[in-house]
N, C-alpha and C. Protein backbone atom coordinates (compact mmCIF):
# COMPACT_ATOMS: atom_id res chain seq x y z
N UNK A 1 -25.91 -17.63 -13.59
CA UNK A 1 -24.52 -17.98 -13.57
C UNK A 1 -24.11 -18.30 -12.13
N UNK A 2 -23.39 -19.47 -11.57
CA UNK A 2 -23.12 -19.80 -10.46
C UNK A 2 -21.90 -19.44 -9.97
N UNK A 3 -21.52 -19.34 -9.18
CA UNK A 3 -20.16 -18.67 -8.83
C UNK A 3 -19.20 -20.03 -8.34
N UNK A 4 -18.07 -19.76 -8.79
CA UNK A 4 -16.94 -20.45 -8.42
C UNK A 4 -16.48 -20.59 -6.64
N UNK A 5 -16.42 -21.50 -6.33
CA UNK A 5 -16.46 -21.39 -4.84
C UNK A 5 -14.70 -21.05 -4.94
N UNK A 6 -14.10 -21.51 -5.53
CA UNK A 6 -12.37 -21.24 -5.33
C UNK A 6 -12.15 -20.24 -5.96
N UNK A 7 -12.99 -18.85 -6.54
CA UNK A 7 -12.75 -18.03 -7.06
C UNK A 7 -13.23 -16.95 -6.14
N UNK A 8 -14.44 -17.38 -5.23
CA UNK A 8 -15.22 -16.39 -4.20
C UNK A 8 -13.61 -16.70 -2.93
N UNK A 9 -13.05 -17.74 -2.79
CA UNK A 9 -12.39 -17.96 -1.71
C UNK A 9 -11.07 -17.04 -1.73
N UNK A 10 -10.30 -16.84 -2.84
CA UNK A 10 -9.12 -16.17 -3.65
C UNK A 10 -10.01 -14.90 -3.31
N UNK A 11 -10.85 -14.27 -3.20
CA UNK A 11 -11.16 -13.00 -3.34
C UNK A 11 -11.11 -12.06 -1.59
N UNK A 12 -11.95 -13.93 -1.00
CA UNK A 12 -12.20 -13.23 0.49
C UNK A 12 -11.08 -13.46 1.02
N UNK A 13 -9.71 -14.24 0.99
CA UNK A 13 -8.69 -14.30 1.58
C UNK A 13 -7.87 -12.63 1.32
N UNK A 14 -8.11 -12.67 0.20
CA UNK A 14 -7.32 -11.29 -0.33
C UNK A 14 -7.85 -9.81 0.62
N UNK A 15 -9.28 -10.12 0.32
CA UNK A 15 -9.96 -9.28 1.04
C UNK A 15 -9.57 -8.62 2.61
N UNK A 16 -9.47 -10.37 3.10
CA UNK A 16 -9.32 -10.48 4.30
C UNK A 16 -7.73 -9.44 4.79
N UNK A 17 -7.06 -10.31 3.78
CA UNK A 17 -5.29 -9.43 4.27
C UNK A 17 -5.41 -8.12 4.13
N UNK A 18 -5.74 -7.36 2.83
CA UNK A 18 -6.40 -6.13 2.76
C UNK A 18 -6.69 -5.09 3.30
N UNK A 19 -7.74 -6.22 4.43
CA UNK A 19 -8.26 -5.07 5.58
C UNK A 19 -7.37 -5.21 6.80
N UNK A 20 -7.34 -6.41 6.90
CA UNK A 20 -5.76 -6.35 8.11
C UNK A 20 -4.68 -5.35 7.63
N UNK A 21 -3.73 -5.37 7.12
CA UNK A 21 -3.14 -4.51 6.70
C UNK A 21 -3.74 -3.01 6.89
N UNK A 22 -4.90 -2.65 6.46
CA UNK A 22 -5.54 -1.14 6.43
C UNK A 22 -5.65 -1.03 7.53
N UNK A 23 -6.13 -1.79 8.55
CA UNK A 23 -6.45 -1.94 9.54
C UNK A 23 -5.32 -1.97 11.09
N UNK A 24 -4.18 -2.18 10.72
CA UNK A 24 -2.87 -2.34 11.38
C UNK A 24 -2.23 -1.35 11.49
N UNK A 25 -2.61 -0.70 10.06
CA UNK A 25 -2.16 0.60 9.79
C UNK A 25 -2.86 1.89 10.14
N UNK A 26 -4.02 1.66 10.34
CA UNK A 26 -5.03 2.70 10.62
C UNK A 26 -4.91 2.75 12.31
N UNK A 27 -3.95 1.81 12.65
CA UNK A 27 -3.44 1.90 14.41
C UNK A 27 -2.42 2.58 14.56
N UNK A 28 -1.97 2.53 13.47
CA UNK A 28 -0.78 3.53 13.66
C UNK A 28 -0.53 4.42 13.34
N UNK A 29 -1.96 5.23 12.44
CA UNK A 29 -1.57 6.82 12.12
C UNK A 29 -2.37 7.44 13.25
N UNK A 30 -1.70 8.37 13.49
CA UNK A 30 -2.02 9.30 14.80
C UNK A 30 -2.02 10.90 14.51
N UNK A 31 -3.12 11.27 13.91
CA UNK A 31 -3.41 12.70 13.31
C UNK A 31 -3.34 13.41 14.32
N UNK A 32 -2.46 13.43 15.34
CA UNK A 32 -2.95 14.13 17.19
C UNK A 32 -1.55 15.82 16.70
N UNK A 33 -1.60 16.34 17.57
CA UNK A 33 -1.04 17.21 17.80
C UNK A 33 0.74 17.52 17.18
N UNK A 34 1.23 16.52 17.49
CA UNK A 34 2.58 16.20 16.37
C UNK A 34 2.48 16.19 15.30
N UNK A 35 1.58 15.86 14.52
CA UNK A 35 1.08 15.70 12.86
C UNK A 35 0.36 17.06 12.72
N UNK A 36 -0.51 17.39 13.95
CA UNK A 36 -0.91 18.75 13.14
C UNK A 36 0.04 20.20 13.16
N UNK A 37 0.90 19.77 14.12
CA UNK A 37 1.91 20.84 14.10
C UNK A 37 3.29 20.94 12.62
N UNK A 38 2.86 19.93 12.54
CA UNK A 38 4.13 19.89 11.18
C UNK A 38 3.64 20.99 10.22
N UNK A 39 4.24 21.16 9.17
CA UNK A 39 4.61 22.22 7.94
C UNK A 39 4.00 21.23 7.26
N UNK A 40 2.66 22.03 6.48
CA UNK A 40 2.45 20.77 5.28
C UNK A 40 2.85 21.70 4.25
N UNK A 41 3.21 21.01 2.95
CA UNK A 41 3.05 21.31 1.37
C UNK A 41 1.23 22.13 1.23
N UNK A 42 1.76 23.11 0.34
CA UNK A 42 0.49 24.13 0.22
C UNK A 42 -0.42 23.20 -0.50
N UNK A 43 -0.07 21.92 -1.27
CA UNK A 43 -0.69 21.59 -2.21
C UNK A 43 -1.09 20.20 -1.69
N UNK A 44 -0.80 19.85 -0.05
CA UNK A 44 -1.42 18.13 0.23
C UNK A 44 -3.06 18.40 0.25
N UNK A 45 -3.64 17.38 0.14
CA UNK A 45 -5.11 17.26 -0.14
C UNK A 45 -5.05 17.14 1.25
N UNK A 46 -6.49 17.36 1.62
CA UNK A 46 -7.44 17.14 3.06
C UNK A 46 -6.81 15.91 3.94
N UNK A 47 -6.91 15.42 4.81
CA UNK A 47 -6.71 14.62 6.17
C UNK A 47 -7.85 13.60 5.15
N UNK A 48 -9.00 13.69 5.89
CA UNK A 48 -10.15 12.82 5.48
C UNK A 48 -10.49 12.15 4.26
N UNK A 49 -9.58 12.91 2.75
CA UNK A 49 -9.61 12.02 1.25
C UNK A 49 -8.46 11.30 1.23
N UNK A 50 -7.39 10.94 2.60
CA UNK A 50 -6.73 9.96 2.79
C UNK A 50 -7.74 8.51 2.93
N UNK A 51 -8.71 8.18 3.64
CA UNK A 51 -9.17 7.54 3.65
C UNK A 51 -9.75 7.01 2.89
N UNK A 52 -10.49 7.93 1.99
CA UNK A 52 -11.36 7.40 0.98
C UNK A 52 -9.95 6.78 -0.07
N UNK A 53 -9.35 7.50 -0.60
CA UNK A 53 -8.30 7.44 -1.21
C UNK A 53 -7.51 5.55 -0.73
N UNK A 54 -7.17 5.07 0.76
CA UNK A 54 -6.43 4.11 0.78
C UNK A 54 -7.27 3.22 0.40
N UNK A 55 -8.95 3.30 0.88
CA UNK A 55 -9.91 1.83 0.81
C UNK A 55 -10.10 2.03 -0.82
N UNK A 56 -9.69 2.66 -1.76
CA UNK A 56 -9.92 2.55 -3.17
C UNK A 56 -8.79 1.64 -3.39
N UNK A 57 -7.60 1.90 -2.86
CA UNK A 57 -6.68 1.33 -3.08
C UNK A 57 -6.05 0.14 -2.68
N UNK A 58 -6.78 -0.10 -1.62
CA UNK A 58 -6.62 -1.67 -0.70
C UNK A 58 -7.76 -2.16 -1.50
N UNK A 59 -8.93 -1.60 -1.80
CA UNK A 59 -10.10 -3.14 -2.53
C UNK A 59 -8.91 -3.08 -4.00
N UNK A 60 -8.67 -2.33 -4.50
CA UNK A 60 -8.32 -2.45 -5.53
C UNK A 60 -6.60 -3.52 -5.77
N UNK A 61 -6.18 -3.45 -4.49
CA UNK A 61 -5.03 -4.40 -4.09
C UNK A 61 -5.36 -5.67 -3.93
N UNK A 62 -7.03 -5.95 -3.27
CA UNK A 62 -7.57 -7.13 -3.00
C UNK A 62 -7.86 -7.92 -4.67
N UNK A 63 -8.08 -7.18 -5.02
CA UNK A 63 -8.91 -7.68 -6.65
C UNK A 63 -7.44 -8.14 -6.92
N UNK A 64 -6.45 -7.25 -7.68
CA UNK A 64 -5.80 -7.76 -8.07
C UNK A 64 -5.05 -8.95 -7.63
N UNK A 65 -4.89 -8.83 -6.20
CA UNK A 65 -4.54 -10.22 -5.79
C UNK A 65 -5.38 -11.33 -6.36
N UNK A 66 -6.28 -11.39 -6.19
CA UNK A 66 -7.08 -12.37 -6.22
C UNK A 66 -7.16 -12.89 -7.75
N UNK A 67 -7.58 -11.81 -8.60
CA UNK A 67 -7.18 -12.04 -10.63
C UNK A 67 -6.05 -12.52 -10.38
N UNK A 68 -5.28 -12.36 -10.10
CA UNK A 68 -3.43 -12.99 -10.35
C UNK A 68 -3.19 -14.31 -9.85
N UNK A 69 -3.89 -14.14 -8.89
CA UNK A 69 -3.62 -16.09 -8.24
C UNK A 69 -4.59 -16.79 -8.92
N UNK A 70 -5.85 -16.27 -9.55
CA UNK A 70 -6.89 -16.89 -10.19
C UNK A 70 -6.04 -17.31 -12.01
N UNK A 71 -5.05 -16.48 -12.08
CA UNK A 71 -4.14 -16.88 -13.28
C UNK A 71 -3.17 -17.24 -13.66
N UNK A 72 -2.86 -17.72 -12.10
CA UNK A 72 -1.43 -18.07 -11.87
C UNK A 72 -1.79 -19.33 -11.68
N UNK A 73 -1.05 -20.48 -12.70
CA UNK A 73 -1.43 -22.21 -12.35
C UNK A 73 0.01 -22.99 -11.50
N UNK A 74 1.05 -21.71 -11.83
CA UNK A 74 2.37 -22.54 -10.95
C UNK A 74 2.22 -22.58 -9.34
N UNK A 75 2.35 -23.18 -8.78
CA UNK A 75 2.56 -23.55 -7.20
C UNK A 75 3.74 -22.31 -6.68
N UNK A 76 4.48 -22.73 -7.42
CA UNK A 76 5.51 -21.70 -7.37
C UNK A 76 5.59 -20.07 -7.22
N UNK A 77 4.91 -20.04 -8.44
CA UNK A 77 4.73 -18.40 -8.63
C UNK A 77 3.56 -17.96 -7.81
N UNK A 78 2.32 -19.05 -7.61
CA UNK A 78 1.51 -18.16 -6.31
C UNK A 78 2.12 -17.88 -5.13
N UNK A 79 3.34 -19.18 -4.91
CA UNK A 79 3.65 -18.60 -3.41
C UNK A 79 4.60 -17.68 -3.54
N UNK A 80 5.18 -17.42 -5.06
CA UNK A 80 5.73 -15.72 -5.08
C UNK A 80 5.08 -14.66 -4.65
N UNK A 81 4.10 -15.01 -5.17
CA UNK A 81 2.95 -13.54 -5.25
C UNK A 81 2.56 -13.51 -4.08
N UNK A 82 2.15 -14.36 -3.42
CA UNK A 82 1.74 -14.54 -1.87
C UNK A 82 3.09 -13.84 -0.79
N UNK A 83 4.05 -14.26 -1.21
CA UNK A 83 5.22 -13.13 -0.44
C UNK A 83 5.20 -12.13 -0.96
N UNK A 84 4.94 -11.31 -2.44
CA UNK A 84 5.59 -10.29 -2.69
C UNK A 84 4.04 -9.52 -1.90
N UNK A 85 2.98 -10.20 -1.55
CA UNK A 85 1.85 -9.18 -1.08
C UNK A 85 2.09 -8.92 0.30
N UNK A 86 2.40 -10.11 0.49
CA UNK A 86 2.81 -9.71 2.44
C UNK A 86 4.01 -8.89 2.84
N UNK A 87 4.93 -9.14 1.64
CA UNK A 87 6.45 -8.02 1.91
C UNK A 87 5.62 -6.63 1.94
N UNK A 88 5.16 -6.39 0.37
CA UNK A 88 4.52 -5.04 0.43
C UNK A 88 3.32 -4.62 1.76
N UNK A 89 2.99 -5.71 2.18
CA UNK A 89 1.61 -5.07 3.32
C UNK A 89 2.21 -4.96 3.99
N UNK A 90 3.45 -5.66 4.43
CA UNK A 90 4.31 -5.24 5.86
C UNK A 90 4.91 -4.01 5.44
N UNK A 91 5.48 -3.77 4.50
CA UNK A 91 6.48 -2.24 4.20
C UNK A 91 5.20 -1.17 4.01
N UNK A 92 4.02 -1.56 4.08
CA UNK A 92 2.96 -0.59 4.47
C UNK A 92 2.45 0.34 5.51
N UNK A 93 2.73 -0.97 6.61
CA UNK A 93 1.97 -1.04 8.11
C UNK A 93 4.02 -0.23 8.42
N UNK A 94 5.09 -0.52 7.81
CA UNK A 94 5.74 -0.23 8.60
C UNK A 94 6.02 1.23 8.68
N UNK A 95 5.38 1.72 7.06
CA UNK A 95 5.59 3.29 6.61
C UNK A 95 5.10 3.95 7.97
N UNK A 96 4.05 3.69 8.17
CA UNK A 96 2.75 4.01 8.91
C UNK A 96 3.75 4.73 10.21
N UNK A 97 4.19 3.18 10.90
CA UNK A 97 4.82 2.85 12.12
C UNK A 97 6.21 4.49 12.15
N UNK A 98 7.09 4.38 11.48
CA UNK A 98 8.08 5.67 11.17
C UNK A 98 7.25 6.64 11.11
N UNK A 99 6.40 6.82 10.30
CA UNK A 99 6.40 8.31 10.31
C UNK A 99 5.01 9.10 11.57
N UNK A 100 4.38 7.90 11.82
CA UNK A 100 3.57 8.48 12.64
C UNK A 100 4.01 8.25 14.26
N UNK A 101 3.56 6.73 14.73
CA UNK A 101 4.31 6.32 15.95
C UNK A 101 5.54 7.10 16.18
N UNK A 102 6.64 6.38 15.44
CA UNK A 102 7.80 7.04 15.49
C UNK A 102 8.46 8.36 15.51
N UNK A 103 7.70 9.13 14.53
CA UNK A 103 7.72 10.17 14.43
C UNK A 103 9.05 10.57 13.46
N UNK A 104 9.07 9.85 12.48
CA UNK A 104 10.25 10.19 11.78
C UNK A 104 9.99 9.86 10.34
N UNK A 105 10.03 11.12 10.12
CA UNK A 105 9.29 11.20 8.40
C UNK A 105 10.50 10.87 7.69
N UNK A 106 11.72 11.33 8.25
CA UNK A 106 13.22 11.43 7.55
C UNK A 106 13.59 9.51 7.29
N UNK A 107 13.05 8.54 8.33
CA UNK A 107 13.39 7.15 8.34
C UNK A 107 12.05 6.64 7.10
N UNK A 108 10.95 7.46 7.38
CA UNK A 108 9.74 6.79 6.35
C UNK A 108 10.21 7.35 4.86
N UNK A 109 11.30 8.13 4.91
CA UNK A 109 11.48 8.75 3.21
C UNK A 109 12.02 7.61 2.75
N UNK A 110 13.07 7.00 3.52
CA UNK A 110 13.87 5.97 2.86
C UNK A 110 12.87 4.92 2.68
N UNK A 111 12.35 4.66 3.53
CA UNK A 111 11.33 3.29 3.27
C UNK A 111 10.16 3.41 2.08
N UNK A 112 9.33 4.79 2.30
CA UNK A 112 8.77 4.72 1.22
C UNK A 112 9.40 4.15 -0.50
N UNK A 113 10.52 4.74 -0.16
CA UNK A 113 11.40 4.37 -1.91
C UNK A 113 10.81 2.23 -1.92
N UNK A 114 11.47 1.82 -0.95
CA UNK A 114 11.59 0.45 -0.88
C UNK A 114 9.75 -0.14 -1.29
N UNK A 115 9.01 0.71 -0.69
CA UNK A 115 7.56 0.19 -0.47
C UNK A 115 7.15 0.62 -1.95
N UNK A 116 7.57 1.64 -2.87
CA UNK A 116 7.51 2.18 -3.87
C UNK A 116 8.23 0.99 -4.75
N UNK A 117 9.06 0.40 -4.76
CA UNK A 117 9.77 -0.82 -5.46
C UNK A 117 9.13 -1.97 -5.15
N UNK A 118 8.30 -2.19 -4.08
CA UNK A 118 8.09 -3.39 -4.16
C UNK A 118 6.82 -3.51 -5.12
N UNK A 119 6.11 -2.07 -4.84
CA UNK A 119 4.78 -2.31 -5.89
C UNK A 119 5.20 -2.10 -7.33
N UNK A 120 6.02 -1.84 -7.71
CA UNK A 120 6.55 -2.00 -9.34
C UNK A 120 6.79 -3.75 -9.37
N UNK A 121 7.70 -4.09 -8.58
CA UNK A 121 8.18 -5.41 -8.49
C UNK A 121 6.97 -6.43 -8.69
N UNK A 122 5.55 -6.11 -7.91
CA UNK A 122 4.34 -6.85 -8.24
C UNK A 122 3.95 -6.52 -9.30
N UNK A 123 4.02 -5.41 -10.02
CA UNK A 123 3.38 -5.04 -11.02
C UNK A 123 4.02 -6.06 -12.26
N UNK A 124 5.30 -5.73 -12.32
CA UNK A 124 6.00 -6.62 -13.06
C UNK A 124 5.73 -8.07 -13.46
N UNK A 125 6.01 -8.43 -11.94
CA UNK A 125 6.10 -9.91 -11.41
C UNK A 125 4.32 -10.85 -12.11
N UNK A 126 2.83 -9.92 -12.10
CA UNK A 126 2.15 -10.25 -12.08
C UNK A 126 1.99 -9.80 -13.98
N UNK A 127 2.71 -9.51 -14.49
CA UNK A 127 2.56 -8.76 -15.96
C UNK A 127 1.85 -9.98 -16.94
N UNK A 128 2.95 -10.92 -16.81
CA UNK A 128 3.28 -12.39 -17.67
C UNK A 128 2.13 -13.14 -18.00
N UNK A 129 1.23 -12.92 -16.20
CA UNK A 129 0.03 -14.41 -16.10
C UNK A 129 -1.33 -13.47 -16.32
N UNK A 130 -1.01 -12.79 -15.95
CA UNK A 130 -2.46 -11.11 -15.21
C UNK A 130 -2.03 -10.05 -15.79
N UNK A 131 -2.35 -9.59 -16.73
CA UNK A 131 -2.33 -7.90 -16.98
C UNK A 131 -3.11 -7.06 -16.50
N UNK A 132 -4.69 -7.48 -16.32
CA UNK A 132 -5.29 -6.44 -15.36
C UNK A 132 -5.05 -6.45 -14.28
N UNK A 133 -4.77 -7.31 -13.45
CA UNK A 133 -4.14 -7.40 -11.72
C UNK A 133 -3.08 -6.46 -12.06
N UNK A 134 -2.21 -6.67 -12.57
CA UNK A 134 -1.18 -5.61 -13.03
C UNK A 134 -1.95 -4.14 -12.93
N UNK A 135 -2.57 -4.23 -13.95
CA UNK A 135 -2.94 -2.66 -14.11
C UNK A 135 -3.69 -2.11 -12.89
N UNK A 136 -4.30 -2.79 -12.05
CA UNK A 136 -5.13 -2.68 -10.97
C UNK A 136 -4.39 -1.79 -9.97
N UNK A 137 -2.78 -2.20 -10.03
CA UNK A 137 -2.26 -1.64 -8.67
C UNK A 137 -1.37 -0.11 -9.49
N UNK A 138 -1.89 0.03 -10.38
CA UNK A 138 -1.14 1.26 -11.17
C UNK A 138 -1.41 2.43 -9.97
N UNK A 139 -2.74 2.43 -9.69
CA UNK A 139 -3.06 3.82 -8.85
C UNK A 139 -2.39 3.44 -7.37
N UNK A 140 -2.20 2.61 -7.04
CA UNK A 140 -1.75 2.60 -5.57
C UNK A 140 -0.23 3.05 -6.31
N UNK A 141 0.69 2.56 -7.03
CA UNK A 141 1.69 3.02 -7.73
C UNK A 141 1.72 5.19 -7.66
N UNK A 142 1.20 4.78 -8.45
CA UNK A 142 0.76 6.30 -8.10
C UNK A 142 0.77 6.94 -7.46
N UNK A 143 -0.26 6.65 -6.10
CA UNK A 143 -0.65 7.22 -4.85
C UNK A 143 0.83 7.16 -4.14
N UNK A 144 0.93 6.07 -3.92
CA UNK A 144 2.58 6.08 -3.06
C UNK A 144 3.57 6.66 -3.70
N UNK A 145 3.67 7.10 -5.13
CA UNK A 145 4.69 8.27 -5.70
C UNK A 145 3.98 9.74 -5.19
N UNK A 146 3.05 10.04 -5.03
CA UNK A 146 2.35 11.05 -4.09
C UNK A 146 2.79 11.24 -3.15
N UNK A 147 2.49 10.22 -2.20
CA UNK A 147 2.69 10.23 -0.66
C UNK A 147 4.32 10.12 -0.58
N UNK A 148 4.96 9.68 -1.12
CA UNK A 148 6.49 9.86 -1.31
C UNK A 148 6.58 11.35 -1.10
N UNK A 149 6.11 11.84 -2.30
CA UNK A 149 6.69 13.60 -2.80
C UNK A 149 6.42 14.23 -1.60
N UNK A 150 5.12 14.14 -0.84
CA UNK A 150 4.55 14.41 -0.14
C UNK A 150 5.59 14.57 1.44
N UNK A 151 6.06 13.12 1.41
CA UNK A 151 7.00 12.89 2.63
C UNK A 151 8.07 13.38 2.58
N UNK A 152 8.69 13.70 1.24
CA UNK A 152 9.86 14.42 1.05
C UNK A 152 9.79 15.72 1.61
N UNK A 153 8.35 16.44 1.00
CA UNK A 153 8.32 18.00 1.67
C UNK A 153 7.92 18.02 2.78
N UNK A 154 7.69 17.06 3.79
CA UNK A 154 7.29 17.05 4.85
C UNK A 154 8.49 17.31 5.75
N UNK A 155 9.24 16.58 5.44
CA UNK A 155 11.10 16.24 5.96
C UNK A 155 11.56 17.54 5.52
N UNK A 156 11.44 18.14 4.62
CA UNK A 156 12.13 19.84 4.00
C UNK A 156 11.35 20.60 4.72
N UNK A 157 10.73 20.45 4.95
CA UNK A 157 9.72 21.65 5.70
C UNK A 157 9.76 22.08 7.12
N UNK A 158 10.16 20.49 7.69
CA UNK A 158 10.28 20.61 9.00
C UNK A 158 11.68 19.92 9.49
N UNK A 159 12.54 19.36 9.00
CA UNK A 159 13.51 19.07 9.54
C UNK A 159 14.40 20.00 10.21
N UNK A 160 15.37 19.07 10.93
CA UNK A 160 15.64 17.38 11.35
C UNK A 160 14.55 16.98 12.14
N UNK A 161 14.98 15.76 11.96
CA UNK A 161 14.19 14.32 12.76
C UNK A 161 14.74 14.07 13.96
N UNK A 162 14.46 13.69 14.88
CA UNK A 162 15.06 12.28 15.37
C UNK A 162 16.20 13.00 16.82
């Protein structure tokens, strides 16, 4: 079976943003002495199954990108999907930016909600053309209702901010 060259290309572009994004973001978490001094929740998982945990969730962001534009024939609606991935990778890299750089878990609570809407909004948005691209980003859905709860008790635990 030969492979589709515009189907390998949709995969490595996706790929490509993917790791930029992980990668933008992985500049801006800073596990140093401020992060380890905070109050965690008795119940957050390990430092280190963050990682494993995001690259499940970024290839799995890549795929679905890539199924969705591979089923999407409007001009239109790819260059929807093409913004709604870059809104969400930026409200990613920016979570990152607040609560670590910044140091303000109380500014990343609000944002998480927004970064939490935008991945329903893809989920949605990609329902119509792609149902498994859809279903693909269920666990990042997930994970970021985690890391939400997570940020909430982070902010209760140790507040104020700022």
């Amino acid at each position: 079976m030969r492979s589709n060259p515009r189907r390998l290309d949709a995969v490595l572009v996706a790929a490509m943003a993917a790791v930029l994004v992980a990668a933008v973001g992985a500049t801006l978490t800073d596990l140093g002495p401020w992060y380890q001094n905070l109050t965690q929740p008795s119940w957050k998982i390990p430092d280190p199954a963050f990682g494993v945990i995001w690259t499940v969730i970024f290839s799995l962001c890549a795929l679905s990108a890539a199924d969705s534009w591979r089923n999407t024939r409007s001009l239109t609606r790819r260059q929807t999907l093409v913004g709604l991935f870059a809104f969400n990778g930026f409200l990613n890299v920016v979570w990152s930016l607040l609560f670590f750089k910044l140091q303000r878990p109380d500014l990343a609570l609000y944002e998480v909600a927004v970064l939490w809407l935008s991945i329903a909004v893809l989920i949605a948005y990609m329902w119509p053309t792609a149902k498994r691209a859809s279903l693909m980003l269920l666990p990042y859905l997930a994970w970021v209702s985690t890391a939400a709860l997570l940020n909430y008790q982070v902010v209760q635990l140790n507040g104020p901010f700022g």
